[in-house]
Protein backbone atom coordinates (compact mmCIF):
# COMPACT_ATOMS: atom_id res chain seq x y z
CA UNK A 1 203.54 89.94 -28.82
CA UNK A 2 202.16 87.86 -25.85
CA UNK A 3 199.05 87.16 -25.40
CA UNK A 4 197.92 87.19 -21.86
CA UNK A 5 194.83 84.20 -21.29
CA UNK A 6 193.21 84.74 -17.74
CA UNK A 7 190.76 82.28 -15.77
CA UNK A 8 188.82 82.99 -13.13
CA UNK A 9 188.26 81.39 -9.75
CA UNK A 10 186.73 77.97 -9.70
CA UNK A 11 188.68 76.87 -13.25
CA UNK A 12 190.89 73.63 -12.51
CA UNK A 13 190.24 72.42 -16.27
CA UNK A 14 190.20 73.97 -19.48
CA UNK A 15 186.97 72.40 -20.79
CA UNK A 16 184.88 73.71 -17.86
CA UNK A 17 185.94 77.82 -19.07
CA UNK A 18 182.54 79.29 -19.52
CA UNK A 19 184.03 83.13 -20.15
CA UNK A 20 187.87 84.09 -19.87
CA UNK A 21 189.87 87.63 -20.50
CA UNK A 22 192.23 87.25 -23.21
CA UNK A 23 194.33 90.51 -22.80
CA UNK A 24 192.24 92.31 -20.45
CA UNK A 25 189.14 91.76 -22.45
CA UNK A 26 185.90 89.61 -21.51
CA UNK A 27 185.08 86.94 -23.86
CA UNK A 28 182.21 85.08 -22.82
CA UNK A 29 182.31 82.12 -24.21
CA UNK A 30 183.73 78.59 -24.22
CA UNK A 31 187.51 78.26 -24.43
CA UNK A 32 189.12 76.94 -27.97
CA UNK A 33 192.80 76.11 -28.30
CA UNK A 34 194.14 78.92 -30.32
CA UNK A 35 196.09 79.43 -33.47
CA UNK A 36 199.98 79.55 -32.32
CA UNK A 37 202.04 79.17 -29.52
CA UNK A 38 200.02 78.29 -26.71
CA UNK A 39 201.78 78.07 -23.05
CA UNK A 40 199.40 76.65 -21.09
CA UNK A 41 201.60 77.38 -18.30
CA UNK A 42 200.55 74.20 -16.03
CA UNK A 43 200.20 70.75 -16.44
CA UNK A 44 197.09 68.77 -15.64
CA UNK A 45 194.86 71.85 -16.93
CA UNK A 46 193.57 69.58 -20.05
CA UNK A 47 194.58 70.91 -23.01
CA UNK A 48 194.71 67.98 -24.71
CA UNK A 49 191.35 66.86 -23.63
CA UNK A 50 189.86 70.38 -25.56
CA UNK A 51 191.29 68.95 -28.37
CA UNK A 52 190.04 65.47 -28.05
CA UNK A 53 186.50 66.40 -26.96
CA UNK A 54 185.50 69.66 -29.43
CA UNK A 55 183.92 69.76 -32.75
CA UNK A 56 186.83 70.38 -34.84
CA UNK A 57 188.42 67.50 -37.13
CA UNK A 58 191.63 67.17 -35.14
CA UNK A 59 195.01 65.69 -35.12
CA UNK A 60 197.38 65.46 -32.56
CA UNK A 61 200.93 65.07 -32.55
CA UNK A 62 203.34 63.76 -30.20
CA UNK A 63 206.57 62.09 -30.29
CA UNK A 64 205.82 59.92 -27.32
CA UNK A 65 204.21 56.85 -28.11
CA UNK A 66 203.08 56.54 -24.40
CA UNK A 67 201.23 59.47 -24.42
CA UNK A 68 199.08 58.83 -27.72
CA UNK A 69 198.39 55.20 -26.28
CA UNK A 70 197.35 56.79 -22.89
CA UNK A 71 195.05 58.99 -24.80
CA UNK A 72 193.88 56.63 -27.05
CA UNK A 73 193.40 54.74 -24.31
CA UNK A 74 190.47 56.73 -22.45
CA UNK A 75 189.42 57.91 -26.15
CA UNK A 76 188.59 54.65 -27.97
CA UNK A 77 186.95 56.71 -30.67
CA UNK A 78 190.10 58.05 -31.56
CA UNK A 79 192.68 56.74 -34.29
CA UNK A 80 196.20 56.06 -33.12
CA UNK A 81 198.42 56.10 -36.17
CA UNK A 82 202.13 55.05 -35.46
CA UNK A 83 204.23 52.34 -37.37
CA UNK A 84 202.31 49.73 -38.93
CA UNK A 85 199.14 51.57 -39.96
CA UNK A 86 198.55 52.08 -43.42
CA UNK A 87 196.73 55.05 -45.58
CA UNK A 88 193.72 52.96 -46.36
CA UNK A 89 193.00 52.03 -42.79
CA UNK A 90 192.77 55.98 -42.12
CA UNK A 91 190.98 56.82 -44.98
CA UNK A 92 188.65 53.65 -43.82
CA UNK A 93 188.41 55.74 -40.16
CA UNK A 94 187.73 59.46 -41.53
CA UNK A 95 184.89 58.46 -43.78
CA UNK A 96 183.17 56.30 -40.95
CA UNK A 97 183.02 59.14 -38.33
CA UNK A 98 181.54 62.35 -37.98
CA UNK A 99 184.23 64.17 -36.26
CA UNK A 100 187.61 62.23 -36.79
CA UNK A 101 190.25 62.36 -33.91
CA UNK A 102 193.58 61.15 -35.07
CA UNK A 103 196.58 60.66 -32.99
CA UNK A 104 199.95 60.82 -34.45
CA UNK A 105 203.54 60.12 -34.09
CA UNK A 106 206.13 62.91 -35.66
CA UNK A 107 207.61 60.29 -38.39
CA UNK A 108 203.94 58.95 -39.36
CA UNK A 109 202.54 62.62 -39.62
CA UNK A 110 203.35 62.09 -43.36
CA UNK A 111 200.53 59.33 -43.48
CA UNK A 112 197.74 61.43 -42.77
CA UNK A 113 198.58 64.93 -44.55
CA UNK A 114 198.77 62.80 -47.92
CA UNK A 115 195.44 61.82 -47.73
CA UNK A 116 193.66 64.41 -46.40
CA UNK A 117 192.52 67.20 -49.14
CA UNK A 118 190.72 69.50 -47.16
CA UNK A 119 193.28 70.46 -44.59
CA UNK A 120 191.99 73.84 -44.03
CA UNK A 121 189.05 72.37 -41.91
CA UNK A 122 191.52 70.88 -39.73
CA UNK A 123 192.61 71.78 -36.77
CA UNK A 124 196.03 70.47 -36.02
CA UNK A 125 197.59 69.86 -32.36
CA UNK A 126 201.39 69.71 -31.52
CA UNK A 127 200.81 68.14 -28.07
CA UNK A 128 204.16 68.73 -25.54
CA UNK A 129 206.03 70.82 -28.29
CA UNK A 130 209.40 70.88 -26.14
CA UNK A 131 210.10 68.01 -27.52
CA UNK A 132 210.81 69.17 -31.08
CA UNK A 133 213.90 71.41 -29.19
CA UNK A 134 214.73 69.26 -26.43
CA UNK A 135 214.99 65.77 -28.81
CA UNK A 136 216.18 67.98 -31.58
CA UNK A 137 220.03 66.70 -31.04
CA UNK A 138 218.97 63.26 -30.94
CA UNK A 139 216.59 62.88 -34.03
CA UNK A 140 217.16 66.36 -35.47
CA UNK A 141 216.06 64.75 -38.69
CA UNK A 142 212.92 63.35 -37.63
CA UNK A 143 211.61 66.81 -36.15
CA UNK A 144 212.87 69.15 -39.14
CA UNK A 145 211.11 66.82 -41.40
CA UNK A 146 207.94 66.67 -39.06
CA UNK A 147 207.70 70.79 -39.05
CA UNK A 148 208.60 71.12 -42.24
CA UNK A 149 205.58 69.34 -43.38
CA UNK A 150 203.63 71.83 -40.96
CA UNK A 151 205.06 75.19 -43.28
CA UNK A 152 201.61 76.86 -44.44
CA UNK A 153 199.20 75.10 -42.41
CA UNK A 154 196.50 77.44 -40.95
CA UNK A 155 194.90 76.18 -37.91
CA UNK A 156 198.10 74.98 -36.00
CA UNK A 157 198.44 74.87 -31.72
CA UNK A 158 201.98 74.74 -30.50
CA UNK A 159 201.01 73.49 -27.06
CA UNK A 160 203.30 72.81 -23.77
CA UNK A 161 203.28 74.00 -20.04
CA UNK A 162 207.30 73.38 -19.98
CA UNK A 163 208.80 77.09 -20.12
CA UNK A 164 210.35 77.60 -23.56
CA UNK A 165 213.44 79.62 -24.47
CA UNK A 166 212.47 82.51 -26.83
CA UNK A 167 215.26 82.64 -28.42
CA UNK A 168 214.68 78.86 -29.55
CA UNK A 169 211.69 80.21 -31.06
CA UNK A 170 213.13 82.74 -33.15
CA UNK A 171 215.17 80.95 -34.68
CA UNK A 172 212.52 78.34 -36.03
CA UNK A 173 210.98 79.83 -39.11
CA UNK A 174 207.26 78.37 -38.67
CA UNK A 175 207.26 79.46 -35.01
CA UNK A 176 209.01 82.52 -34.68
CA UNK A 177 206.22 84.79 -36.27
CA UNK A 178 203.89 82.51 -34.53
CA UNK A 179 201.30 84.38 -31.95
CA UNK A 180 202.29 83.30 -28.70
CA UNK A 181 199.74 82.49 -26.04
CA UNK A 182 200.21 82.29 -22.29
CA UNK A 183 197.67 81.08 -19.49
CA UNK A 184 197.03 82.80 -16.04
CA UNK A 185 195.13 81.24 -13.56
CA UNK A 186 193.87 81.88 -10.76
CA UNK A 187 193.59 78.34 -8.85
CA UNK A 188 196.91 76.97 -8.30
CA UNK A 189 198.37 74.94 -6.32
CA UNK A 190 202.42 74.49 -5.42
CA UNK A 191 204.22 71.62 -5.69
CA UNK A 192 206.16 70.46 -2.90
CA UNK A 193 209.76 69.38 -4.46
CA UNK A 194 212.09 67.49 -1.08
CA UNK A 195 215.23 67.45 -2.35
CA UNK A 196 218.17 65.12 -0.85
CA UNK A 197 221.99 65.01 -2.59
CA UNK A 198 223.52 61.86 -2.28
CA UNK A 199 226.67 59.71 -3.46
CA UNK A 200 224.18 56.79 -5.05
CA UNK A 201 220.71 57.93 -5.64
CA UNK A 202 219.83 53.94 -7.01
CA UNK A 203 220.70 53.08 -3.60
CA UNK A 204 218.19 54.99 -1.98
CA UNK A 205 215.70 53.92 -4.78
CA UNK A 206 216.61 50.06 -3.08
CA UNK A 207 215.51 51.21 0.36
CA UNK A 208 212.34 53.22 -1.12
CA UNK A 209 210.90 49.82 -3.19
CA UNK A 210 212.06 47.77 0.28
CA UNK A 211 209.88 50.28 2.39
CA UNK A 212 207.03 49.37 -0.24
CA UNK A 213 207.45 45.77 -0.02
CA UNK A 214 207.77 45.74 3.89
CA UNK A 215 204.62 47.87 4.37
CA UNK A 216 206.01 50.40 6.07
CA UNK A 217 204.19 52.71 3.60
CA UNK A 218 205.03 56.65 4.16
CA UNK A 219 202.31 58.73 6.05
CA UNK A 220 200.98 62.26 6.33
CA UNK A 221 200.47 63.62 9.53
CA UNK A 222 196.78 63.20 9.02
CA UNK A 223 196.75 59.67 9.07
CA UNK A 224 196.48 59.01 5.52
CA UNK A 225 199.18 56.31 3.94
CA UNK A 226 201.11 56.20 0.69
CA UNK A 227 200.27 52.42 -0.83
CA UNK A 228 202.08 52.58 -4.30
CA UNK A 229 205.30 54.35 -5.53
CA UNK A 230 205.84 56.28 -8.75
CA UNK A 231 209.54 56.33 -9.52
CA UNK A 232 211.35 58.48 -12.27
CA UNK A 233 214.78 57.53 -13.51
CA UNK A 234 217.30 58.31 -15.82
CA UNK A 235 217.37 54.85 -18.12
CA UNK A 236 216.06 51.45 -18.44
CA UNK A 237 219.36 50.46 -16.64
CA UNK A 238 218.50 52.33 -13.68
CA UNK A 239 215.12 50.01 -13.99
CA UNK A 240 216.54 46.52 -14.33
CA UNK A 241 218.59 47.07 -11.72
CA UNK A 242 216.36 48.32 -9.27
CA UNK A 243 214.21 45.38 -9.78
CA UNK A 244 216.77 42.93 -9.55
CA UNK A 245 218.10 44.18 -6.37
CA UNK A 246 214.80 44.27 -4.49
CA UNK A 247 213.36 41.28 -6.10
CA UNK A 248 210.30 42.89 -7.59
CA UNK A 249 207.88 40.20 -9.02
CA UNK A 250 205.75 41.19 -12.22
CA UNK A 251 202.97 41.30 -10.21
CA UNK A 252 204.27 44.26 -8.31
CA UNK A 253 205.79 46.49 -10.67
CA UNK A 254 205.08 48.59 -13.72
CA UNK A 255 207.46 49.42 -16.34
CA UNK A 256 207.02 52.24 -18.48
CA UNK A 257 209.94 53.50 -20.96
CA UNK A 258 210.05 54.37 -24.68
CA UNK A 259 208.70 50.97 -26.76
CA UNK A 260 211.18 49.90 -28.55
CA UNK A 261 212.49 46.75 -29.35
CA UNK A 262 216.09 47.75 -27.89
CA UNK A 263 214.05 48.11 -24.23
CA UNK A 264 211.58 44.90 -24.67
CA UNK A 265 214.97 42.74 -25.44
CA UNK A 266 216.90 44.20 -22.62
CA UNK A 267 213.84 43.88 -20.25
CA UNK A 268 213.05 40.49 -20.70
CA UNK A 269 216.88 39.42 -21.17
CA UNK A 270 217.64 40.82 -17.87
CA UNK A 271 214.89 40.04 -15.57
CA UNK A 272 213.12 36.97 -17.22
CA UNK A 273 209.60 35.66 -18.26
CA UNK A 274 207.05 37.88 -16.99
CA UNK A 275 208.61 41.08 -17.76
CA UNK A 276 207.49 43.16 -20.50
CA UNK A 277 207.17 46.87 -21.04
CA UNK A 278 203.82 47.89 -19.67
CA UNK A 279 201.59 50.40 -20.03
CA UNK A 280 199.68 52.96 -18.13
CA UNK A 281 196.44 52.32 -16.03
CA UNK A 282 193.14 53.40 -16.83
CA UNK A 283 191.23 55.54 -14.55
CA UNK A 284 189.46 52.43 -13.25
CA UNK A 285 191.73 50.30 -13.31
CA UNK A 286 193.66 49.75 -9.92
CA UNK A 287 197.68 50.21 -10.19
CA UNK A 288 200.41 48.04 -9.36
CA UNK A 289 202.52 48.56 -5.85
CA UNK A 290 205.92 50.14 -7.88
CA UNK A 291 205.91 52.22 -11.00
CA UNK A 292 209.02 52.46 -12.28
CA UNK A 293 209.06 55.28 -15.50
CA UNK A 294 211.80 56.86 -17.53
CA UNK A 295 211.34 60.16 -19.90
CA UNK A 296 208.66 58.79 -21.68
CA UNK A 297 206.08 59.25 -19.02
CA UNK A 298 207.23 62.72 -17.91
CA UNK A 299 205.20 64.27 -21.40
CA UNK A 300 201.36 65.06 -21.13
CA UNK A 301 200.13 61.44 -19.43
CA UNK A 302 197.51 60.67 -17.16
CA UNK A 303 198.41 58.37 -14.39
CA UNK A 304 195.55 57.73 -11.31
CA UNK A 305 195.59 56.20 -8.14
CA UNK A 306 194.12 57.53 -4.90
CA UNK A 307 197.31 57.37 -2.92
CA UNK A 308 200.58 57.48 -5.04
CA UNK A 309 203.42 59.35 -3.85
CA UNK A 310 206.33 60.48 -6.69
CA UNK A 311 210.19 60.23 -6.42
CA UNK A 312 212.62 61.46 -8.93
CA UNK A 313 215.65 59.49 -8.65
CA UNK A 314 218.58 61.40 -11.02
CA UNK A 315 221.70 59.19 -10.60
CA UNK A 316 224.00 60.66 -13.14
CA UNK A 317 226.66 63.21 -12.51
CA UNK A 318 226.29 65.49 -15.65
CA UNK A 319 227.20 69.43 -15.10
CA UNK A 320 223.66 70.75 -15.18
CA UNK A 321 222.02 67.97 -14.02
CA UNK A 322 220.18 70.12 -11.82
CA UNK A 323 218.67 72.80 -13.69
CA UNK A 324 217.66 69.82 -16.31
CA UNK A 325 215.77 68.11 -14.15
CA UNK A 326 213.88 71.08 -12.56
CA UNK A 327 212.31 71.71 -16.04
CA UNK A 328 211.01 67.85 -16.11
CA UNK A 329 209.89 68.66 -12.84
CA UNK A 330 207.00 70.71 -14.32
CA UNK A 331 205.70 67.68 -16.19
CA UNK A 332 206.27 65.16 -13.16
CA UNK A 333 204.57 67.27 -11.11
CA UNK A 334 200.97 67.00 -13.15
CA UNK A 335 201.12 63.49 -14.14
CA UNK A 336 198.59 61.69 -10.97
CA UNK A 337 195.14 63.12 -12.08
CA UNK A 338 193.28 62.53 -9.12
CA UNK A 339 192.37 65.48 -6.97
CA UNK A 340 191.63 63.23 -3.90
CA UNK A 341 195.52 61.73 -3.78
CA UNK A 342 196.57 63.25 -0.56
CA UNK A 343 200.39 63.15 -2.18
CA UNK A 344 199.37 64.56 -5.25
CA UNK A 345 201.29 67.35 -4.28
CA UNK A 346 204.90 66.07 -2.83
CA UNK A 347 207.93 65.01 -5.38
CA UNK A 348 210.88 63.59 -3.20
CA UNK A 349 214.19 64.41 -5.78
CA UNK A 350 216.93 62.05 -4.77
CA UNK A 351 219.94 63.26 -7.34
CA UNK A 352 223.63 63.44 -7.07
CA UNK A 353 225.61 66.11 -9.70
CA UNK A 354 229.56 67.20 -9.78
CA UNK A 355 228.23 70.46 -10.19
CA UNK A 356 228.61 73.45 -8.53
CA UNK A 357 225.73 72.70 -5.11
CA UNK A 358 222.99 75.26 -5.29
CA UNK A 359 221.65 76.39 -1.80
CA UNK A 360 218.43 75.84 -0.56
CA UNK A 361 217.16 79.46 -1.90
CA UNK A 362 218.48 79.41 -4.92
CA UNK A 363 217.17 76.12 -5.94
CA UNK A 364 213.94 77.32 -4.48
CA UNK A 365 213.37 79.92 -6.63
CA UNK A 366 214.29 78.05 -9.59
CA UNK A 367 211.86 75.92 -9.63
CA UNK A 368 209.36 78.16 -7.90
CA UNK A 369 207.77 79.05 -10.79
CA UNK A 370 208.11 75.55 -12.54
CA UNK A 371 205.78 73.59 -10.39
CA UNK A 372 202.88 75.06 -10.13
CA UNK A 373 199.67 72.53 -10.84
CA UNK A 374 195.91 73.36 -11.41
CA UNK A 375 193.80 72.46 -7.98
């Protein structure tokens, strides 16, 4: 059965929900993440930051490092356990604070359940859940193993605003008798997704970083200028060479991909001293001119800056291409947090694909429904 959440007018984030309708009925009262499967529908709402800031002994789980580091990040008070931290350092953490916030990787889960003996006062968070389906074929292991160590937990979210195949869930024992929860709200605001097909999509990345580093920034009718770039893109390859091509310094970009020692090598083999993985601003802390970003920023982080405008550069000619990407356009399209970025609301898609061209319509109403942002 679904379970229909509504929000009235006024509502851009969770944690300000004085009194909501949860299937038709009036509940006044502030909103808790629920027990289940909870599609929060749209991204930048702050589900996460209900689970971070409430009274309940939480841990969430994510299997991008970037996003527990983000969040740990603007929540000092919270415990980031991934490889490298050991049992008696969070047993150390829950005894010296009242209301322990842990975050978690999916392979280090294991760390935390073994110590903790009072799980049913727990409330446990499984932050951008898509990711146990779509990395499934990659580290199936790692994900069966992380939700089989779930089975018979009681206070459990499922959370994600990506849309999720039903018949994915079924098929999952812990989820598919799972409540499922879906938002409704009544503030939105539509994303604005430019598309342009063409032969070398890293090519027009060049002339995007160029227009950066010439000042000849893009501009809204208004008057108001885009000073920094946020650029998606399929692989840390796509990254090295963009920099190498437009002779980005250190000072002027930002690279943010999956932290591994694979990427660090190939990063600082390829483009020299200086160049390191990075990591993602602070809200007060100013960003650099380019941000260049592969998959691992697309899930559930916060990125800020007053004028940053985002392109989604897809240079790979896979059949479905298209219809892939339109689904990580939901998460692109809520990761700048600030509601007074004029460009907040434009995505330029720069792809090319051997498949079959959709039409203007059609592609349209694909993603009409996909990105869709809180005001």
């Amino acid at each position: 059965m679904k379970n229909i959440i509504e929000f009235g007018e006024g509502i851009t984030y969770l944690n300000e929900v004085t009194e909501y309708k949860l299937n038709g009925i009036l509940i006044k009262d502030k909103f808790s993440l629920p027990n289940g499967i909870f599609n929060k529908v749209l991204t930048g709402c702050g589900g996460t930051t209900i689970a971070l800031e409430d009274n309940r002994k939480t841990i969430i789980c994510s299997p991008r490092i970037t996003l527990l580091k983000n969040k740990h990040g603007q929540y000092p008070n919270t415990m980031l356990v991934i490889g490298g931290i050991n049992k008696s350092e969070i047993v150390n953490y829950i005894n010296n604070i009242d209301i322990p916030k842990i975050l978690v990787t999916y392979d280090s889960l294991y760390k935390v359940l073994d110590i903790i003996t009072d799980i049913d006062n727990w409330h446990i968070v499984v932050d951008e859940f898509q990711c146990v389906l779509t990395d499934s074929s990659l580290k199936s292991v790692t994900e069966m193993n992380f939700l089989h160590g779930l089975t018979g937990i009681k206070n459990i979210t499922f959370m994600s605003a990506t849309p999720l195949l039903n018949k994915y869930i079924s098929q999952m024992d812990i989820l598919k008798d799972m409540p499922y929860y879906e938002c409704k709200f009544t503030d939105t605001y539509k994303v604005n997704v430019f598309r342009r097909k063409v032969n070398k999509p890293i090519n027009k990345g060049i002339e995007i970083i160029e227009m950066y580093q010439k000042g000849n920034f893009p501009a809204l009718e208004t008057g108001e200028t885009s000073r920094e770039a946020v650029i998606y893109l399929n692989s840390v390859n796509n990254i090295i060479s963009l920099v190498k091509t437009t002779k980005l310094q250190s000072n002027d970009v930002n690279i943010i991909c999956a932290e591994n020692e694979d990427n660090r090598t190939k990063i600082k083999k390829s483009l020299g001293n200086g160049f390191d993985i990075g990591r993602i601003p602070l809200k007060d802390e100013k960003p650099k001119l380019i941000t260049l970003c592969t998959s691992t920023a697309y899930f559930g982080v916060d990125m800020y800056s007053g004028n940053a405008l985002t392109f989604v550069i897809s240079d790979c000619n896979k059949i479905n291409t298209t219809v892939d990407i339109s689904t990580e356009l939901v998460q692109i399209a809520g990761r700048l947090r600030n509601a007074d970025n004029p460009f907040r609301y434009y995505i330029y898609f720069i792809y090319n694909t051997n498949r079959e061209e959709l039409d203007d319509i059609e592609f349209n109403n694909m993603i009409d429904t996909k990105t869709t942002v809180t005001l």
